[in-house]
Protein backbone atom coordinates (compact mmCIF):
# COMPACT_ATOMS: atom_id res chain seq x y z
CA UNK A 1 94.81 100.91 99.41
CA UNK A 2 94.84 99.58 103.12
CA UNK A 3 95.51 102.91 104.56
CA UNK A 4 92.19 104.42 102.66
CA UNK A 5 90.55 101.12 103.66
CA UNK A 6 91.06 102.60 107.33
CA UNK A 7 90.02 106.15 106.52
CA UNK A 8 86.79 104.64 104.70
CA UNK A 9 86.08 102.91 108.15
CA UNK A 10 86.59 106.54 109.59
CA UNK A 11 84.16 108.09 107.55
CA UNK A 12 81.59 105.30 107.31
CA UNK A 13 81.19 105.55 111.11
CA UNK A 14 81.45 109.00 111.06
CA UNK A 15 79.10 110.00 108.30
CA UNK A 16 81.95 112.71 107.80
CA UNK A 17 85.30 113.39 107.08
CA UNK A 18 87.46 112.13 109.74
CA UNK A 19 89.72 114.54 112.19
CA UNK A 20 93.26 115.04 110.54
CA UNK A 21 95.48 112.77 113.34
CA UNK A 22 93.08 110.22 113.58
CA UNK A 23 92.74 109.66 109.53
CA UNK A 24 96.63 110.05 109.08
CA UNK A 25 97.68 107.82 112.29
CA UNK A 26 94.59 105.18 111.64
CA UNK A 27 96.47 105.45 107.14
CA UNK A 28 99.82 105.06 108.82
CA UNK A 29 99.33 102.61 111.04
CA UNK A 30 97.61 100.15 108.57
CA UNK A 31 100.42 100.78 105.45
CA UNK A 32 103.30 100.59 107.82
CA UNK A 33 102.20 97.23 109.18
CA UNK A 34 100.82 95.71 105.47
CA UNK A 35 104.87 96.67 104.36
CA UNK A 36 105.99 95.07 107.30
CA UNK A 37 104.41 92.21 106.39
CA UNK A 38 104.58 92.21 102.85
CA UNK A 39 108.82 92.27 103.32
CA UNK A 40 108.70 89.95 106.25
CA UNK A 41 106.52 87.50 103.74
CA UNK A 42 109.56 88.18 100.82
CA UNK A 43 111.90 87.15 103.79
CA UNK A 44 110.46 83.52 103.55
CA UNK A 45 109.06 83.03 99.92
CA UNK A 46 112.89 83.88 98.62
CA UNK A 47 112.94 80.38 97.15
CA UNK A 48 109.33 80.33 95.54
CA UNK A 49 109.85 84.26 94.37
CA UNK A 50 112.75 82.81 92.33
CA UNK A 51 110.14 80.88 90.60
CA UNK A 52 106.94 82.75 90.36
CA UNK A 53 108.13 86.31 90.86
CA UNK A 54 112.04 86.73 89.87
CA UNK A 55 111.23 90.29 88.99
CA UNK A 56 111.62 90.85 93.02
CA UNK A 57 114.31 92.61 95.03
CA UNK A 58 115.04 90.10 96.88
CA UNK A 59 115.33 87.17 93.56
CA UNK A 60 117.52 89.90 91.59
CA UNK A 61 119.58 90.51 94.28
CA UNK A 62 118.73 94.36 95.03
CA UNK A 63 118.10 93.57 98.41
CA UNK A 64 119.70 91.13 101.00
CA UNK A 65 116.96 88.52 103.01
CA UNK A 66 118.20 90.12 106.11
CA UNK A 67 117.56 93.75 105.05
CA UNK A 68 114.70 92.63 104.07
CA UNK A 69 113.71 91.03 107.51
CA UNK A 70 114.90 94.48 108.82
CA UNK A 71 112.62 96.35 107.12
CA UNK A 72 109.56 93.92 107.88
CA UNK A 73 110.67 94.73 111.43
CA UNK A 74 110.90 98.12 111.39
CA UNK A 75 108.04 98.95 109.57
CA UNK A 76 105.51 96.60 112.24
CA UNK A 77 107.01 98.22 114.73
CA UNK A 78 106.48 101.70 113.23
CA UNK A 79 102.58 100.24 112.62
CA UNK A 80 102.33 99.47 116.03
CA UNK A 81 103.38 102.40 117.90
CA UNK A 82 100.98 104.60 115.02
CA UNK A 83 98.21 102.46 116.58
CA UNK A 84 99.31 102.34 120.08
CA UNK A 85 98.70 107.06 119.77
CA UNK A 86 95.35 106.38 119.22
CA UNK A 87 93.90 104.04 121.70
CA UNK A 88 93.88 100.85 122.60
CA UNK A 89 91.04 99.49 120.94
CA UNK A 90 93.23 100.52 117.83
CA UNK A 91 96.19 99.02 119.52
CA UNK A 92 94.70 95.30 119.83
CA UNK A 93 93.20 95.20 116.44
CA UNK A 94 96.48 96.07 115.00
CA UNK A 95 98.58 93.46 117.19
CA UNK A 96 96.46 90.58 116.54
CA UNK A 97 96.48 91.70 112.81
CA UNK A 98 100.23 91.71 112.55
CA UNK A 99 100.16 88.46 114.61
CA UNK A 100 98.41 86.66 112.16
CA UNK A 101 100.33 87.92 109.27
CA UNK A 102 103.51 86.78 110.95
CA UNK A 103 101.78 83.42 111.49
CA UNK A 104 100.81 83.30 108.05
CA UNK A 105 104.10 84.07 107.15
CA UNK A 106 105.83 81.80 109.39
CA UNK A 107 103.66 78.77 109.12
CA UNK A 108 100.01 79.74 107.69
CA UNK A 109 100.74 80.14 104.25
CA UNK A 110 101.61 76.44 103.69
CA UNK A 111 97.96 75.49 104.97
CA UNK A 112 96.29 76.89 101.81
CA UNK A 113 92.45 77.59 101.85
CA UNK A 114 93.33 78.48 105.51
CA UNK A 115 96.25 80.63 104.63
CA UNK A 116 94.20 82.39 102.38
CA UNK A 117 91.46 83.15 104.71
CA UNK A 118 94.22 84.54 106.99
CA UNK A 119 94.89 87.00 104.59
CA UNK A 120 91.70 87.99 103.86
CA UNK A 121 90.52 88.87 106.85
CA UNK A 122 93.52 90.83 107.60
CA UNK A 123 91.92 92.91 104.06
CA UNK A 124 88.65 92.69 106.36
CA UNK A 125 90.13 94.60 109.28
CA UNK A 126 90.76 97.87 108.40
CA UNK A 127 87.45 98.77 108.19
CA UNK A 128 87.10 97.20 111.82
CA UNK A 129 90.29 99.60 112.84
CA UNK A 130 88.87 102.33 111.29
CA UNK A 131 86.02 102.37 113.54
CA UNK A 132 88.20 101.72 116.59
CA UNK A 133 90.09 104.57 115.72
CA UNK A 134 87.26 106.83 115.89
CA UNK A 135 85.75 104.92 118.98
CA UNK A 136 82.80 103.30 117.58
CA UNK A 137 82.57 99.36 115.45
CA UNK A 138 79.08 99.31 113.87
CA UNK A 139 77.71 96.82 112.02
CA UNK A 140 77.40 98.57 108.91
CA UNK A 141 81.70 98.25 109.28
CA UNK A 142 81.20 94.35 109.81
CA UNK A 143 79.21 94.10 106.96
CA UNK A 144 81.25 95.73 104.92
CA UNK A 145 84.75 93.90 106.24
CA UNK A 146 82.57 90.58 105.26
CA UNK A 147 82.05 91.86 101.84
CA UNK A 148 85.81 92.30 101.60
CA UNK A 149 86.84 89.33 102.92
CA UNK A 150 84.79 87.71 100.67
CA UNK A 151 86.40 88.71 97.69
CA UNK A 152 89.53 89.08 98.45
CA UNK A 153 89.35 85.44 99.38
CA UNK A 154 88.65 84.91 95.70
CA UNK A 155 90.96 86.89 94.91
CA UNK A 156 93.70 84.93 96.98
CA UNK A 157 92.22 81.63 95.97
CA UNK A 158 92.88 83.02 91.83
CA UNK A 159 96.28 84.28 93.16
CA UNK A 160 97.24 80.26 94.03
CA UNK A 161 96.26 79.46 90.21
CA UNK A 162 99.03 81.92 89.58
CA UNK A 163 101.69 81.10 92.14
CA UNK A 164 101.30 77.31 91.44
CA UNK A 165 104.55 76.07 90.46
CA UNK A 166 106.39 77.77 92.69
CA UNK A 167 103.70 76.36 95.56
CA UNK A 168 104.06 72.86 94.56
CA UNK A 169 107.62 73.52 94.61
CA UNK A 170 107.21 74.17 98.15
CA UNK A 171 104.75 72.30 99.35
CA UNK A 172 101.94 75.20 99.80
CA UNK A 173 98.61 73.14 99.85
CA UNK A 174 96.96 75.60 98.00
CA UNK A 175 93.77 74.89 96.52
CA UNK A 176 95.23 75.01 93.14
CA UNK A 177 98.44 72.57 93.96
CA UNK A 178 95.65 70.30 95.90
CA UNK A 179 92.66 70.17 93.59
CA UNK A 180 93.84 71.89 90.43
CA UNK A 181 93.09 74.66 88.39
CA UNK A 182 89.48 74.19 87.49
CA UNK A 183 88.55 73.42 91.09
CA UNK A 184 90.28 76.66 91.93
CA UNK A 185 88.82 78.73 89.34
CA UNK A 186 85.61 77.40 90.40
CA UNK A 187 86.04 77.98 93.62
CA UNK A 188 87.66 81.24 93.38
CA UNK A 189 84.41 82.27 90.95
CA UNK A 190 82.06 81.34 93.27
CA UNK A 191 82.81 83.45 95.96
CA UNK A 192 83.57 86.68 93.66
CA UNK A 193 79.27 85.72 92.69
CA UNK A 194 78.84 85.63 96.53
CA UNK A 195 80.28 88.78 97.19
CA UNK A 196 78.15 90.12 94.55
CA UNK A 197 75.05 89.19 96.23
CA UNK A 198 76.60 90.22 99.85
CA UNK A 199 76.81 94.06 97.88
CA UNK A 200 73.18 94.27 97.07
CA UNK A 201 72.08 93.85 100.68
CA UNK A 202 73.25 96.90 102.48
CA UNK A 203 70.39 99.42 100.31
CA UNK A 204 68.06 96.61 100.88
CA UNK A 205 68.45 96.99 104.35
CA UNK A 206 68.56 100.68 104.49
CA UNK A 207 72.75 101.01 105.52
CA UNK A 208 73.67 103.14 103.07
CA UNK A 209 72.33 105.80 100.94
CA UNK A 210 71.43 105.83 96.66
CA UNK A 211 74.60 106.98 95.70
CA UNK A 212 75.98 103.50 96.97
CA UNK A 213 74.35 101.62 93.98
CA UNK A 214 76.07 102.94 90.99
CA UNK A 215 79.73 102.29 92.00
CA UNK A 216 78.93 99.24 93.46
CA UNK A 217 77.22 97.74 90.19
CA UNK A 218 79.89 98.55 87.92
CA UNK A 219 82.38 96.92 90.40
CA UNK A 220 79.37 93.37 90.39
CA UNK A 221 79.64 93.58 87.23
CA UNK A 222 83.53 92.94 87.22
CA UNK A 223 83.19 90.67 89.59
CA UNK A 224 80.48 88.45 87.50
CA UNK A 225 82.68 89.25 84.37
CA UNK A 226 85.99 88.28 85.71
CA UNK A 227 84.73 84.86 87.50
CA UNK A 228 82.74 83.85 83.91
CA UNK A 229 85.90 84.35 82.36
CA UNK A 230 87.61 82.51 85.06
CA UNK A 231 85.46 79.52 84.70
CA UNK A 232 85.74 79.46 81.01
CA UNK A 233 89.41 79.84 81.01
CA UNK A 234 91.64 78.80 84.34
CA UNK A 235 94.88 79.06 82.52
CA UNK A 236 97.56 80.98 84.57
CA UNK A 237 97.89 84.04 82.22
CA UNK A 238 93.98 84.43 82.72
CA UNK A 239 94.10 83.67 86.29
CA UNK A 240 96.70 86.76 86.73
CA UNK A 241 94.65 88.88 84.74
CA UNK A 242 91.68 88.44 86.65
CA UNK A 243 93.57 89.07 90.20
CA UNK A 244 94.68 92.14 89.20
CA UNK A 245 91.26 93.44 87.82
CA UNK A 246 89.55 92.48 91.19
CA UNK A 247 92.11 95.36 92.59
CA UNK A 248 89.75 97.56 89.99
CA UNK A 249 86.38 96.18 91.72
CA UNK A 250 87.24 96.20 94.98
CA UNK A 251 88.74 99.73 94.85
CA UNK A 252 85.60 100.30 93.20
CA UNK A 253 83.38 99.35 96.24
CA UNK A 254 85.25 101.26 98.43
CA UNK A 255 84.19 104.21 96.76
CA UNK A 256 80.93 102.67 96.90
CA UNK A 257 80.95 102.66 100.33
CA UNK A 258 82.49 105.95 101.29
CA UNK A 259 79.64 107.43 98.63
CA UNK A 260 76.89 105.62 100.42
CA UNK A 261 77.98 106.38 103.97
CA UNK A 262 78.34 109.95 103.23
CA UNK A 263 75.00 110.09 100.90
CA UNK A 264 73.25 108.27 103.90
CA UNK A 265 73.82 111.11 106.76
């Protein structure tokens, strides 16, 4: 999905589909670096995988923690040098996106709320690199990084609700392992509701065109739906549920935004 995050930013700043080498260089460059970091990330949370996530390669034993590390490596660099053909706008935005993944990685993740937001603007930036790619960051492409952000932030603050006995394990502050459940759900709610309201602005303020607002209100409505039912119930089978629905809703806004961008030309 972070590949057609970048392609959205192409056509959102475009109005139109994007030329072929910048849409499959701007795709490539974004999924190479997210599996770099996703490995490089398995690399280090070996020991709380074996808790929360023993389904893993790297838990069962199907891959090694240096071939994993290898891969990470391989597959940044690969990320990098897709950026580096296009220019170097493109370039920047994807080293200081890999840089703070391998922070996060490294160190970041332990820090909690702030790990969290370190992922979630990494979701953020693709739109940002999409419209590097094509030479041109508008603010329509901010807005809609914010909107991202936003949620995925809820999204990652759910995820710690999941992940919490392995975290404590580990000593990852999360906001879960600090302040518990509830606090978590409720905090994890709350910004899902303000990334709700952050959707309804861009018609309001003329950015994108009608056929924005169905897609985008059946993706609120998840959103309102699945932080209710995370208020109600902040148990770690619903917590799981709920942060893989939000992959629904905010796949769902992207098509939002691609049909309101195009609709808007």
């Amino acid at each position: 999905m972070i590949g057609f995050a970048v392609v959205v930013g192409e056509l959102i700043t475009l109005g139109k589909i994007p030329l072929l080498h910048e849409a499959l260089l701007g795709a490539s460059a974004a999924s190479f670096l997210m599996a770099g970091t996703m490995a490089i990330n398995d690399y280090y949370d070996l020991e709380i995988d074996r808790i929360n996530s023993p389904s893993k390669p790297l838990p069962l034993g199907s891959l090694t923690p240096h071939q994993a590390l290898m891969i990470g490596v391989i597959a940044g660099a690969m990320g990098l040098a897709a950026s580096a053909l296009l220019n170097i706008c493109s370039f920047a935005i994807a080293v200081f996106a890999f840089s703070l993944m391998l922070f996060y990685n490294t160190r970041g993740k332990k820090t909690g709320l702030f790990g969290n937001v370190l992922v979630s603007t990494c979701i953020g930036l693709p739109f940002i690199f999409g419209g590097a790619v094509v030479g041109k960051i508008t603010f329509v492409l901010v807005f809609f990084a914010l909107m991202s952000f936003t949620a995925n932030l809820g999204r990652e603050v759910a995820k710690g609700i999941v992940d919490i006995e392995g975290d404590r394990s580990r000593m990852v502050n999360t906001v879960a392992v600090a302040y518990g459940s509830r606090k978590a759900s409720q905090l994890a709610a709350t910004l899902y509701f303000v990334a709700v309201g952050l959707s309804s602005m861009p018609p309001a303020l003329s950015l994108v065109g009608m056929a924005y607002l169905p897609l985008v209100l059946i993706s609120d409505i998840g959103f309102v739906s699945s932080g209710i039912s995370l208020m109600r119930k902040h148990d770690r089978a619903n917590a799981k549920r709920i942060k893989n629905k939000s992959l629904i809703w905010m796949f769902l806004g992207l098509l939002a935004f691609v049909a309101g961008s195009i609709n808007s030309v």
